[in-house]
Structure formats: C-alpha cells, structure tokens
C-alpha atoms as a PDB file:
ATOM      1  CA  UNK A   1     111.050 102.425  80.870  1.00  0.00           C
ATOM      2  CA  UNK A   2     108.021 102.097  83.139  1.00  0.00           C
ATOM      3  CA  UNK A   3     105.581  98.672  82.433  1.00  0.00           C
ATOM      4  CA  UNK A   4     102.709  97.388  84.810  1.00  0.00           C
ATOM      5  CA  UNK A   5     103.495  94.708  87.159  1.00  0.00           C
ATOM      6  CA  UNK A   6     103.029  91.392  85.540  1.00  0.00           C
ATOM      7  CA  UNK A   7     101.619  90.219  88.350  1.00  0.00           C
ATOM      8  CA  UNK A   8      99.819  91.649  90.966  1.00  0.00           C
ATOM      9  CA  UNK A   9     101.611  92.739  94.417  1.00  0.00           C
ATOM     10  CA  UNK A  10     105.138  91.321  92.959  1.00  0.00           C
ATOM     11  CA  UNK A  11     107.346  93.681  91.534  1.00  0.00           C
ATOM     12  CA  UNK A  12     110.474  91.952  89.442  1.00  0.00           C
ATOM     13  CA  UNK A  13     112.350  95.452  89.366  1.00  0.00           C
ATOM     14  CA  UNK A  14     112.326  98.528  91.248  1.00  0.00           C
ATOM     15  CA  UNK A  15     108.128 100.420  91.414  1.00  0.00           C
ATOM     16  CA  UNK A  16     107.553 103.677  89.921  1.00  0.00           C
ATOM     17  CA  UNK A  17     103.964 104.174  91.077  1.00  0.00           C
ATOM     18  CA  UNK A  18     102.111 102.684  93.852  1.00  0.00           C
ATOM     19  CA  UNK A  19      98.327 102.971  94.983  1.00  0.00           C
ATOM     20  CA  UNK A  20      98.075 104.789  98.304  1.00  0.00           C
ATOM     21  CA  UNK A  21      94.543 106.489 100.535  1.00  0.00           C
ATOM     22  CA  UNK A  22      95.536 110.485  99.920  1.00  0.00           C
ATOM     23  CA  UNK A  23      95.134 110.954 103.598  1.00  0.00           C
ATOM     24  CA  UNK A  24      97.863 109.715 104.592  1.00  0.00           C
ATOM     25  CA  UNK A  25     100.280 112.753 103.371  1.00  0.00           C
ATOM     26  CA  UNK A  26     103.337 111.632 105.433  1.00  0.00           C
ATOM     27  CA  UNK A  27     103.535 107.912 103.900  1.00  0.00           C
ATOM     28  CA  UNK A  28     102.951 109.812 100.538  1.00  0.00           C
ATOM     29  CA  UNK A  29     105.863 112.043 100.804  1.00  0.00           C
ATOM     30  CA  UNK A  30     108.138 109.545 102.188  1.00  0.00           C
ATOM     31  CA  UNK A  31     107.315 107.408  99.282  1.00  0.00           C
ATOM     32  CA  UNK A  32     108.196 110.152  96.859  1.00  0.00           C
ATOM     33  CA  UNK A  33     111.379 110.310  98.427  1.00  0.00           C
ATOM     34  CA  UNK A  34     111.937 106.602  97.782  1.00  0.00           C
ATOM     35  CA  UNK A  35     111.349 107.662  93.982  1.00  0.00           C
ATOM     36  CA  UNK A  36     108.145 106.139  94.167  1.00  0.00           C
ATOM     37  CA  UNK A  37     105.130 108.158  92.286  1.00  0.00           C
ATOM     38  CA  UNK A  38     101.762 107.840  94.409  1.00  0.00           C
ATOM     39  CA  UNK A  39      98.637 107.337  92.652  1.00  0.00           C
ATOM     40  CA  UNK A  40      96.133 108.655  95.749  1.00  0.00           C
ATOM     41  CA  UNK A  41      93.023 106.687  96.576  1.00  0.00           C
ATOM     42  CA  UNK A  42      90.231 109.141  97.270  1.00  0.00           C
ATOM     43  CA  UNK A  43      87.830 108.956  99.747  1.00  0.00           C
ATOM     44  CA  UNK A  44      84.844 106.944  99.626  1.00  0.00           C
ATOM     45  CA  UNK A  45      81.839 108.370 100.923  1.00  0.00           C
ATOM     46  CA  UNK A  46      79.789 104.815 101.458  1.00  0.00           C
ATOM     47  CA  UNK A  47      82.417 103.747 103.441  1.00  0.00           C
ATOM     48  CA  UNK A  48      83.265 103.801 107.242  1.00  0.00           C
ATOM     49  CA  UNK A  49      84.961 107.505 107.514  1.00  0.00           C
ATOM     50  CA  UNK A  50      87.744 105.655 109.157  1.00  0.00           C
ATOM     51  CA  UNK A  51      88.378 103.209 106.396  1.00  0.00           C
ATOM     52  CA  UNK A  52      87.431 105.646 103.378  1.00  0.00           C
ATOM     53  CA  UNK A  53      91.118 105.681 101.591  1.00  0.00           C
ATOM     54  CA  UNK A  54      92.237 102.923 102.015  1.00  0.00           C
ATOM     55  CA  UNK A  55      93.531 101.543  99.027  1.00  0.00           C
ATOM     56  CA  UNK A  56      92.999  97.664  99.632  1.00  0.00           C
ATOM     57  CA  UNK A  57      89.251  98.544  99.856  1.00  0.00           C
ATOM     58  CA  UNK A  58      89.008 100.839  96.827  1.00  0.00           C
ATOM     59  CA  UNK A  59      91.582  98.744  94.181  1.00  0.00           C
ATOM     60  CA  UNK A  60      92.306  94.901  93.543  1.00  0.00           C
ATOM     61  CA  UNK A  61      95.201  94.590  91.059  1.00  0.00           C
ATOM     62  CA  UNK A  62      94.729  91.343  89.053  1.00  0.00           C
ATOM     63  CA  UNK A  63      97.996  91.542  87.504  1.00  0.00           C
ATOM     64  CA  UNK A  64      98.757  92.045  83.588  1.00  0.00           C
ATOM     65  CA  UNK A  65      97.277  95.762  83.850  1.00  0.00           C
ATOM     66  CA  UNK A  66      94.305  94.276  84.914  1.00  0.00           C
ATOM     67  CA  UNK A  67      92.334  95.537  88.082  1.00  0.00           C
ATOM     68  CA  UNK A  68      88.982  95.749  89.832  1.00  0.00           C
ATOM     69  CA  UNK A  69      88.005  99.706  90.692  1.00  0.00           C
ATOM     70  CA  UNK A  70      85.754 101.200  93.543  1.00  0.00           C
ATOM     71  CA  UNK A  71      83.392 103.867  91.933  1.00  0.00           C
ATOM     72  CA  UNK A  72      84.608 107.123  91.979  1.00  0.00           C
ATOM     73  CA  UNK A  73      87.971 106.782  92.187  1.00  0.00           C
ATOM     74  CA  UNK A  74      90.002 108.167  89.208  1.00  0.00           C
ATOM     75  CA  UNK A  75      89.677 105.822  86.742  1.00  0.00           C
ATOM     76  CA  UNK A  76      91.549 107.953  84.096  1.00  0.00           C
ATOM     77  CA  UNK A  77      94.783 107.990  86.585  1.00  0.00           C
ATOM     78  CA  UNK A  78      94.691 104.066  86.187  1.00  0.00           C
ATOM     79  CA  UNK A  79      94.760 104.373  82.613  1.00  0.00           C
ATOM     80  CA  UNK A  80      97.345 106.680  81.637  1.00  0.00           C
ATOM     81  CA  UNK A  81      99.453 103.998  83.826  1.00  0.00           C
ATOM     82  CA  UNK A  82      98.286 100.989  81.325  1.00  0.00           C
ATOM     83  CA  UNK A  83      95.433  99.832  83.509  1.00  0.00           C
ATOM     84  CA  UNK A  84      92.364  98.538  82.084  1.00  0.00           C
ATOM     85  CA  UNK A  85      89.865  98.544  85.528  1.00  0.00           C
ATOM     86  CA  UNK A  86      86.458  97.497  85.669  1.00  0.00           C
ATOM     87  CA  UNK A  87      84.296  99.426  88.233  1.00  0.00           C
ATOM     88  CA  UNK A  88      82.694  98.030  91.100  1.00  0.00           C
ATOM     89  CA  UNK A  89      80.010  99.193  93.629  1.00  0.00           C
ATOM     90  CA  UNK A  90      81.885  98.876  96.981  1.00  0.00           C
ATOM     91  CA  UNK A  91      80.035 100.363 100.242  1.00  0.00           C
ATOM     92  CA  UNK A  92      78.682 100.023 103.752  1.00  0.00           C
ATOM     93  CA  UNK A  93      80.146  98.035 106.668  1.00  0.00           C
ATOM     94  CA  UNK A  94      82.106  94.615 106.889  1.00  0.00           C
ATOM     95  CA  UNK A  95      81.598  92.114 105.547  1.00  0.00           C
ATOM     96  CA  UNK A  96      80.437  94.668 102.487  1.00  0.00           C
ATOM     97  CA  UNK A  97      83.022  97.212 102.345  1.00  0.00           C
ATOM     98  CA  UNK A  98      85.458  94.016 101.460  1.00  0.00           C
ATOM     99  CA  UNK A  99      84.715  92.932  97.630  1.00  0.00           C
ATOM    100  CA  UNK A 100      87.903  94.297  96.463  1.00  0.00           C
ATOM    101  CA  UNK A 101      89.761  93.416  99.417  1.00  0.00           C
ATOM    102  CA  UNK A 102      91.960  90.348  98.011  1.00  0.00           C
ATOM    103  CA  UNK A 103      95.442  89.079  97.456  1.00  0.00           C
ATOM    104  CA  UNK A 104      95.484  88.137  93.827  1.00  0.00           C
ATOM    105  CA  UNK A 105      98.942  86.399  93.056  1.00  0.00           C
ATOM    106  CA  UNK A 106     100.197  84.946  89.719  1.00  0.00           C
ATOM    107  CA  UNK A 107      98.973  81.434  90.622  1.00  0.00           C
ATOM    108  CA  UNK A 108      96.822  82.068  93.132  1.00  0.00           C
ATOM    109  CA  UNK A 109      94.693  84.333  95.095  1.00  0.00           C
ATOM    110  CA  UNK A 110      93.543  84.870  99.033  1.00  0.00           C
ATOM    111  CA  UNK A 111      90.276  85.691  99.517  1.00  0.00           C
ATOM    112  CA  UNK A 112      87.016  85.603 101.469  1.00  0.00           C
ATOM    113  CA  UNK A 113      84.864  84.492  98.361  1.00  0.00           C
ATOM    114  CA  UNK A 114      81.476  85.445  99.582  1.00  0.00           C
ATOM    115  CA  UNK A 115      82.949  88.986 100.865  1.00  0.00           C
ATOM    116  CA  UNK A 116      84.936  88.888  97.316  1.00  0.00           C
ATOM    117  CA  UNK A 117      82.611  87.998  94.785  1.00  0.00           C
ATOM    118  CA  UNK A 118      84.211  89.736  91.922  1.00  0.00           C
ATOM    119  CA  UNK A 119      87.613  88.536  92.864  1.00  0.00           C
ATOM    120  CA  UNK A 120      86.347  85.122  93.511  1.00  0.00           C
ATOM    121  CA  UNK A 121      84.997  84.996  89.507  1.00  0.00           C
ATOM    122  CA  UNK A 122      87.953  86.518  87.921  1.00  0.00           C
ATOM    123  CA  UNK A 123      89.986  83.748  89.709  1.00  0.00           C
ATOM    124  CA  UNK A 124      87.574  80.999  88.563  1.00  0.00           C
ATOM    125  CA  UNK A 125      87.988  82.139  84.704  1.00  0.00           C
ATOM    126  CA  UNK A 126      91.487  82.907  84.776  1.00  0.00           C
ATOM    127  CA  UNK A 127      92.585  79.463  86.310  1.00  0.00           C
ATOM    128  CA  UNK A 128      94.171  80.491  89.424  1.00  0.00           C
ATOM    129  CA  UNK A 129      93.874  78.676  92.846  1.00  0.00           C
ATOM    130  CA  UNK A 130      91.621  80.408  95.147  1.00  0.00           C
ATOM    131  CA  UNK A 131      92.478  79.938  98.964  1.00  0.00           C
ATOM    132  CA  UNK A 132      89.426  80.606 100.452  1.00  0.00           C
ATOM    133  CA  UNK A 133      89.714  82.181 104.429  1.00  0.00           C
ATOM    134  CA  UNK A 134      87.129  83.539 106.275  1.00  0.00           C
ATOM    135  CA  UNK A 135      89.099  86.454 107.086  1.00  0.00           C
ATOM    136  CA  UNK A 136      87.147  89.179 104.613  1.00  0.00           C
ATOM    137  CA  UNK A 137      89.710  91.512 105.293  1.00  0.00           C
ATOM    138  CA  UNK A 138      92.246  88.982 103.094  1.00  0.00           C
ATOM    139  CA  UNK A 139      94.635  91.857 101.884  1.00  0.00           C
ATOM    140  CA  UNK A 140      94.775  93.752 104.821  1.00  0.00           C
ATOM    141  CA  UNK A 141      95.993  91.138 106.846  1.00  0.00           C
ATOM    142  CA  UNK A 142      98.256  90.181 104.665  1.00  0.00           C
ATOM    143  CA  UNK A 143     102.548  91.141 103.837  1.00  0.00           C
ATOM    144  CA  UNK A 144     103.126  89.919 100.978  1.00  0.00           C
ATOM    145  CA  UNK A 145     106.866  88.912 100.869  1.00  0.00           C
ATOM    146  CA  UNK A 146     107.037  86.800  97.786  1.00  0.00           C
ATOM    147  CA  UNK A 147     104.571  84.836  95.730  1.00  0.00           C
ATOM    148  CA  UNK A 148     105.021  81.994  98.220  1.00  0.00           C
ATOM    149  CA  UNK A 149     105.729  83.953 101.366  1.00  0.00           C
ATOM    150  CA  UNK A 150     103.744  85.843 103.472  1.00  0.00           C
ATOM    151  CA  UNK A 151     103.604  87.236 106.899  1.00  0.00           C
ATOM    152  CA  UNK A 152      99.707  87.632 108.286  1.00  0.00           C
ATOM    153  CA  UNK A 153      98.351  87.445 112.276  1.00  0.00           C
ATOM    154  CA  UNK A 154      95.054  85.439 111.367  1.00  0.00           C
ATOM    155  CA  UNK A 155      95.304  82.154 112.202  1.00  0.00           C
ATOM    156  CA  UNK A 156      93.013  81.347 109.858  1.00  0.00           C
ATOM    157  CA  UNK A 157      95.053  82.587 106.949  1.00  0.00           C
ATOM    158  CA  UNK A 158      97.776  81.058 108.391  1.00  0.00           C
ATOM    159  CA  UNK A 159      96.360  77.439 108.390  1.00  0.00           C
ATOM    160  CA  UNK A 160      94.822  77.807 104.896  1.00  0.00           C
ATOM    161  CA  UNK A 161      98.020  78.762 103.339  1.00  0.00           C
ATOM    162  CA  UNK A 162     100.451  76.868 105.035  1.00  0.00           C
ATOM    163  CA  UNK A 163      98.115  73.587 104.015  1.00  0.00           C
ATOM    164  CA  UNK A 164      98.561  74.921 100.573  1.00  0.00           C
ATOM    165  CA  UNK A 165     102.492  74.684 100.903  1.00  0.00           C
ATOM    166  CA  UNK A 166     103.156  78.631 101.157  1.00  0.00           C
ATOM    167  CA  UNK A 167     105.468  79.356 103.704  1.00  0.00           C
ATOM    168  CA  UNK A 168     103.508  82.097 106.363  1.00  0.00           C
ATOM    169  CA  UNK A 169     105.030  83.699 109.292  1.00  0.00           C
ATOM    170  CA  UNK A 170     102.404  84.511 111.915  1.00  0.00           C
ATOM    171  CA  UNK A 171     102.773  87.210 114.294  1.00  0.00           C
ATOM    172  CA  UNK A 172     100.870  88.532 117.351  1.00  0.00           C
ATOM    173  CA  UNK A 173      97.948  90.530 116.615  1.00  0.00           C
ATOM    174  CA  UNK A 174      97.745  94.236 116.979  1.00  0.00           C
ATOM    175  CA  UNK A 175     100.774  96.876 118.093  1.00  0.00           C
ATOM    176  CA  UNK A 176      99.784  98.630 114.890  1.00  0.00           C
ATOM    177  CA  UNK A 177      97.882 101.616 114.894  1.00  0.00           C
ATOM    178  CA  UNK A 178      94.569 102.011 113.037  1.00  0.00           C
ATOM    179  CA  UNK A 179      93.139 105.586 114.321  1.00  0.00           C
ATOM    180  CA  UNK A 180      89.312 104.736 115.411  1.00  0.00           C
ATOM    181  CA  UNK A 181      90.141 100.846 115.832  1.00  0.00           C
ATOM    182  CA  UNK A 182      91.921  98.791 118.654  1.00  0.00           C
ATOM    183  CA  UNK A 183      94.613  97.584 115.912  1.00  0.00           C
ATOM    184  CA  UNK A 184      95.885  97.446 112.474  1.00  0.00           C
ATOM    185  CA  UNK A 185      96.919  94.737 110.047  1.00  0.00           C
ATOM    186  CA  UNK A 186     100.500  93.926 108.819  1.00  0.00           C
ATOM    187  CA  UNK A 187      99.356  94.313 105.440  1.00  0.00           C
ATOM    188  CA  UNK A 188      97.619  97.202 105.459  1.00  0.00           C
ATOM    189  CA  UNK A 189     101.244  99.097 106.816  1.00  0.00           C
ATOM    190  CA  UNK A 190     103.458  96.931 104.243  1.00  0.00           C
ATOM    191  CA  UNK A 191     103.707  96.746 100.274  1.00  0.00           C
ATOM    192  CA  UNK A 192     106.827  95.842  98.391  1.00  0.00           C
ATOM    193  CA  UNK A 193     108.984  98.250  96.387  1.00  0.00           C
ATOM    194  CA  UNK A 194     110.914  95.914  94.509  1.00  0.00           C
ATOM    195  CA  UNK A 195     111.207  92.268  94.243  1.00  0.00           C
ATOM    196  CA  UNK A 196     113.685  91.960  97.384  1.00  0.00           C
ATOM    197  CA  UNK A 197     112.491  95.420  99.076  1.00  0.00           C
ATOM    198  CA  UNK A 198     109.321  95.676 101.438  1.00  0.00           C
ATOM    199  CA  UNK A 199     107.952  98.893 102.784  1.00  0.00           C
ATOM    200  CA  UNK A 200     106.689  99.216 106.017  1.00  0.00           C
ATOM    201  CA  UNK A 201     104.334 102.668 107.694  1.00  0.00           C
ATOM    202  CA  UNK A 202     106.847 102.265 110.982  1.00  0.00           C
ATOM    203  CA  UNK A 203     109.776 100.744 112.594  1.00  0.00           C
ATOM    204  CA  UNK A 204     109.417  97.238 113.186  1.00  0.00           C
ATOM    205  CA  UNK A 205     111.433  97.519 116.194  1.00  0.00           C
ATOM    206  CA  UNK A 206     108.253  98.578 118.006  1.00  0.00           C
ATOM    207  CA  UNK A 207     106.191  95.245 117.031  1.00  0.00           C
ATOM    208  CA  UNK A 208     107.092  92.244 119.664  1.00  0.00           C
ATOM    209  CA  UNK A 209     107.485  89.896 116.413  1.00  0.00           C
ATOM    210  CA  UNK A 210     109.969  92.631 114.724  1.00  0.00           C
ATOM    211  CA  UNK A 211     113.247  90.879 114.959  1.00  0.00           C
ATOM    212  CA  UNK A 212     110.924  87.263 113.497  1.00  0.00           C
ATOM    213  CA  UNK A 213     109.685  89.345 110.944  1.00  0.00           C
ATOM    214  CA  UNK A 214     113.264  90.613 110.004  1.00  0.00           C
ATOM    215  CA  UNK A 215     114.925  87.192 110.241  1.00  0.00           C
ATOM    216  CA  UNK A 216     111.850  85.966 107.467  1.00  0.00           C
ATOM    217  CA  UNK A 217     112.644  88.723 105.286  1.00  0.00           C
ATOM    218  CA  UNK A 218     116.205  87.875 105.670  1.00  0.00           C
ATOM    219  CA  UNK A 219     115.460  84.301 104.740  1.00  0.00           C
ATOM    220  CA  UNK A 220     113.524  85.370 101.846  1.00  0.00           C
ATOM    221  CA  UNK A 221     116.516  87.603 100.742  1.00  0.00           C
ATOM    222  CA  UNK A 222     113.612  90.631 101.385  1.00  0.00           C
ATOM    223  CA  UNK A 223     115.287  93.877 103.292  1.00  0.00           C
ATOM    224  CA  UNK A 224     112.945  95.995 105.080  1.00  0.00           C
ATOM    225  CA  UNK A 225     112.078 100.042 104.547  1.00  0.00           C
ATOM    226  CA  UNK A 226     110.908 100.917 107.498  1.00  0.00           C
ATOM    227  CA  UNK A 227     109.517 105.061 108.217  1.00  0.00           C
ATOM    228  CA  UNK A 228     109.953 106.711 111.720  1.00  0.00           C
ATOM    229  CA  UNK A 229     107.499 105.698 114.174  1.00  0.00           C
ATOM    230  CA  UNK A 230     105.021 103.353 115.296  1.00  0.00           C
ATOM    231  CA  UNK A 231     103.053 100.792 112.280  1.00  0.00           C
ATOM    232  CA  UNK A 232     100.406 102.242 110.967  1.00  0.00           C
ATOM    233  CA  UNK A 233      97.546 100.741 109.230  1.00  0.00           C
ATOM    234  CA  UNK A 234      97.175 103.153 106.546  1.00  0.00           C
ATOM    235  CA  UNK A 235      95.165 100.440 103.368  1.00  0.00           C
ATOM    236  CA  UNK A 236      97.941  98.799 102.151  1.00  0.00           C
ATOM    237  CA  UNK A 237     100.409 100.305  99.789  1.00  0.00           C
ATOM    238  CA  UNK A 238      99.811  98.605  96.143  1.00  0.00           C
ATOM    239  CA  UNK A 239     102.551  98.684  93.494  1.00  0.00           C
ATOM    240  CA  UNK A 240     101.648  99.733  90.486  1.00  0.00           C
ATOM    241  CA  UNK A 241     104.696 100.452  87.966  1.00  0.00           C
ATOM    242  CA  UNK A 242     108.282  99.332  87.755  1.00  0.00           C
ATOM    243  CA  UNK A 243     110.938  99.753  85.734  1.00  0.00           C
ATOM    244  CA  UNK A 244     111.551  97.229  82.856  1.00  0.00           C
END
C-alpha cells in the first residue's frame, strides 16, 4: 500500500514515487528500473534555463503530505499522490530562485531564512528548529543520509549543523557536473530510496571523497545506488511515496 512520507526526505520503507526535473530522461528511466515512479518537475520559465527543472527549486516537501509548490508545476500530480501543496511564486536569479530550496526534517529544517521565507514560517508555526546557513542553496548542497546525518561541501553548513549535534561529513567541493556551471552539489545528485538506501546521478568512485563518503554511509548502515558515470547535479531527487 503506497502512503506519503511522514516526514520529509526520510523514507521508513522502500519509495514508490519521487520528484525529479523531466529533463533529465536517463536518471528518470534508471529510476523506473529501481521500481521507483517519477513525478517530473517541469520547466520553469522565470528561472535560469540551466536550473529550470530542478526539483529542489520547484518543490519543498514539509512532510505529512504537506509541501510548498512552484507555480505551474502540476499541482493535480501532487494530489492524486495525497499531497496538499500550497503554491508559491518562485523566479529570477540567486538568491531569488531559492524560496523553496530547503531541507525540512521531522525536527528540524536547513535553510537560508531570508532566501526561504516560506520555509522559514512554516518552521516557526510548526515548532521545528530552524538551522539557519547562509548557503541559499540549503537543499542542494545537501545528502541527506538520515535525520541526523548528512554529507554537504559548505563549510558553512557544516559548522552550523555540527554545533547543533548532527553528525556532517564534508567533502571537497565540485567533481560533479552541473552543465553551464563550474560544479554541482552532493545533494542535488543524491536522494534516498529507502530508509538505509541512497541514490546517487554517478559513481562515487569518480569523487576524491568517494571511498569517505562510502565508509559514512557504511557507518550509518546507508548502502549506496550509484548510476554509470560521472555525478551529476541534476535538482535533487525528492521521495515522495513508500510502501507502508
């Protein structure tokens, strides 16, 4: 039986559906094979062409069926998963194009505040912690490995978190592609498929920090899905579904 995540970005069984930019076909159909159902991000046309799909800029899941939704995006594909999403105006450049772009936990949240307005409120009315970073591009820069474990190359994020008592592994910056940008985020190629399963848009193998990152997820009791080739930044990929 399929139910919504009861908390945002951490599945407790295996994920049925997952939130993913429709350009990137081959991450779609390798999903599929995984048994995962994509529900495709569409491209927005206020945004940086380069950025348009990705899902971390378009969708925040709040957890409970709850999420935050960029105009235009098929709002109707949300529901008829159990999502109840309120729209939100999300355009130009950074730090604009990043009001949705968040990691919203069960008890707490990482976010830019002033990028994330929306976010930032939701947190303050639903009690949860809000570690504020300066990093507007939270989510993206973010793997989220458990709800106290997380893998990130901004030191900023780093130092906020670990301060907070979440255990962070940080990791050289760049080595992942992000077509029109020097480099890619970890969390932007990386989005778990069950509670001890986390997908990644290449082999880790090619990232200096891959055999760190593999002896974290190893401590965490996390094993790693990794496609073909180089990382790719591709917007996250954000479970939606799982099984009961």
């Amino acid at each position: 039986m399929m139910v919504v995540l009861p908390h945002a970005h951490l599945p407790t069984a295996r994920v049925l559906h997952a939130a993913v930019g429709e350009r990137y076909i081959n991450v779609c159909d390798f999903l599929q094979k995984q048994g995962v159902q994509v529900v495709p991000i569409r491209e927005n046309p206020y945004l940086d062409k380069r950025l348009a799909c990705h899902a971390d800029l378009s969708f925040c899941p709040l957890g409970a069926g709850e999420g935050l939704l960029a105009k235009g995006q098929e709002k109707s594909a949300f529901a008829a998963l159990g999502y109840q999403t309120q729209e939100v105006d999300v355009q130009g450049v950074y730090p604009s194009d990043c009001a949705l772009n968040a990691v919203v936990l069960s008890q707490k949240a990482i976010l830019n505040p002033k990028a994330s307005q929306g976010v930032a409120e939701y947190c303050e009315k639903n009690n949860k912690q809000m570690l504020s970073v300066k990093q507007g591009y939270a989510k993206c820069n973010v793997a989220v490995v458990g709800e106290n474990a997380l893998i990130t190359s901004d030191k900023g994020i780093y130092a906020v978190c670990t301060a907070y008592g979440m255990e962070v592994l940080l990791i050289r910056p760049g080595f992942i592609t992000l077509k029109g940008f020097d480099t890619g985020f970890i969390g932007g190629c990386s989005g778990l498929l069950d509670k001890d399963v986390l997908f990644f848009t290449g082999e880790l193998k090619r990232h200096p920090d891959g055999a760190a990152i593999l002896q974290f997820l190893k401590k965490h009791r996390v094993t790693a899905v990794e496609m073909p080739g180089q990382l790719q930044d591709i917007g996250s990929i954000i479970p939606l579904t799982q099984t009961r």
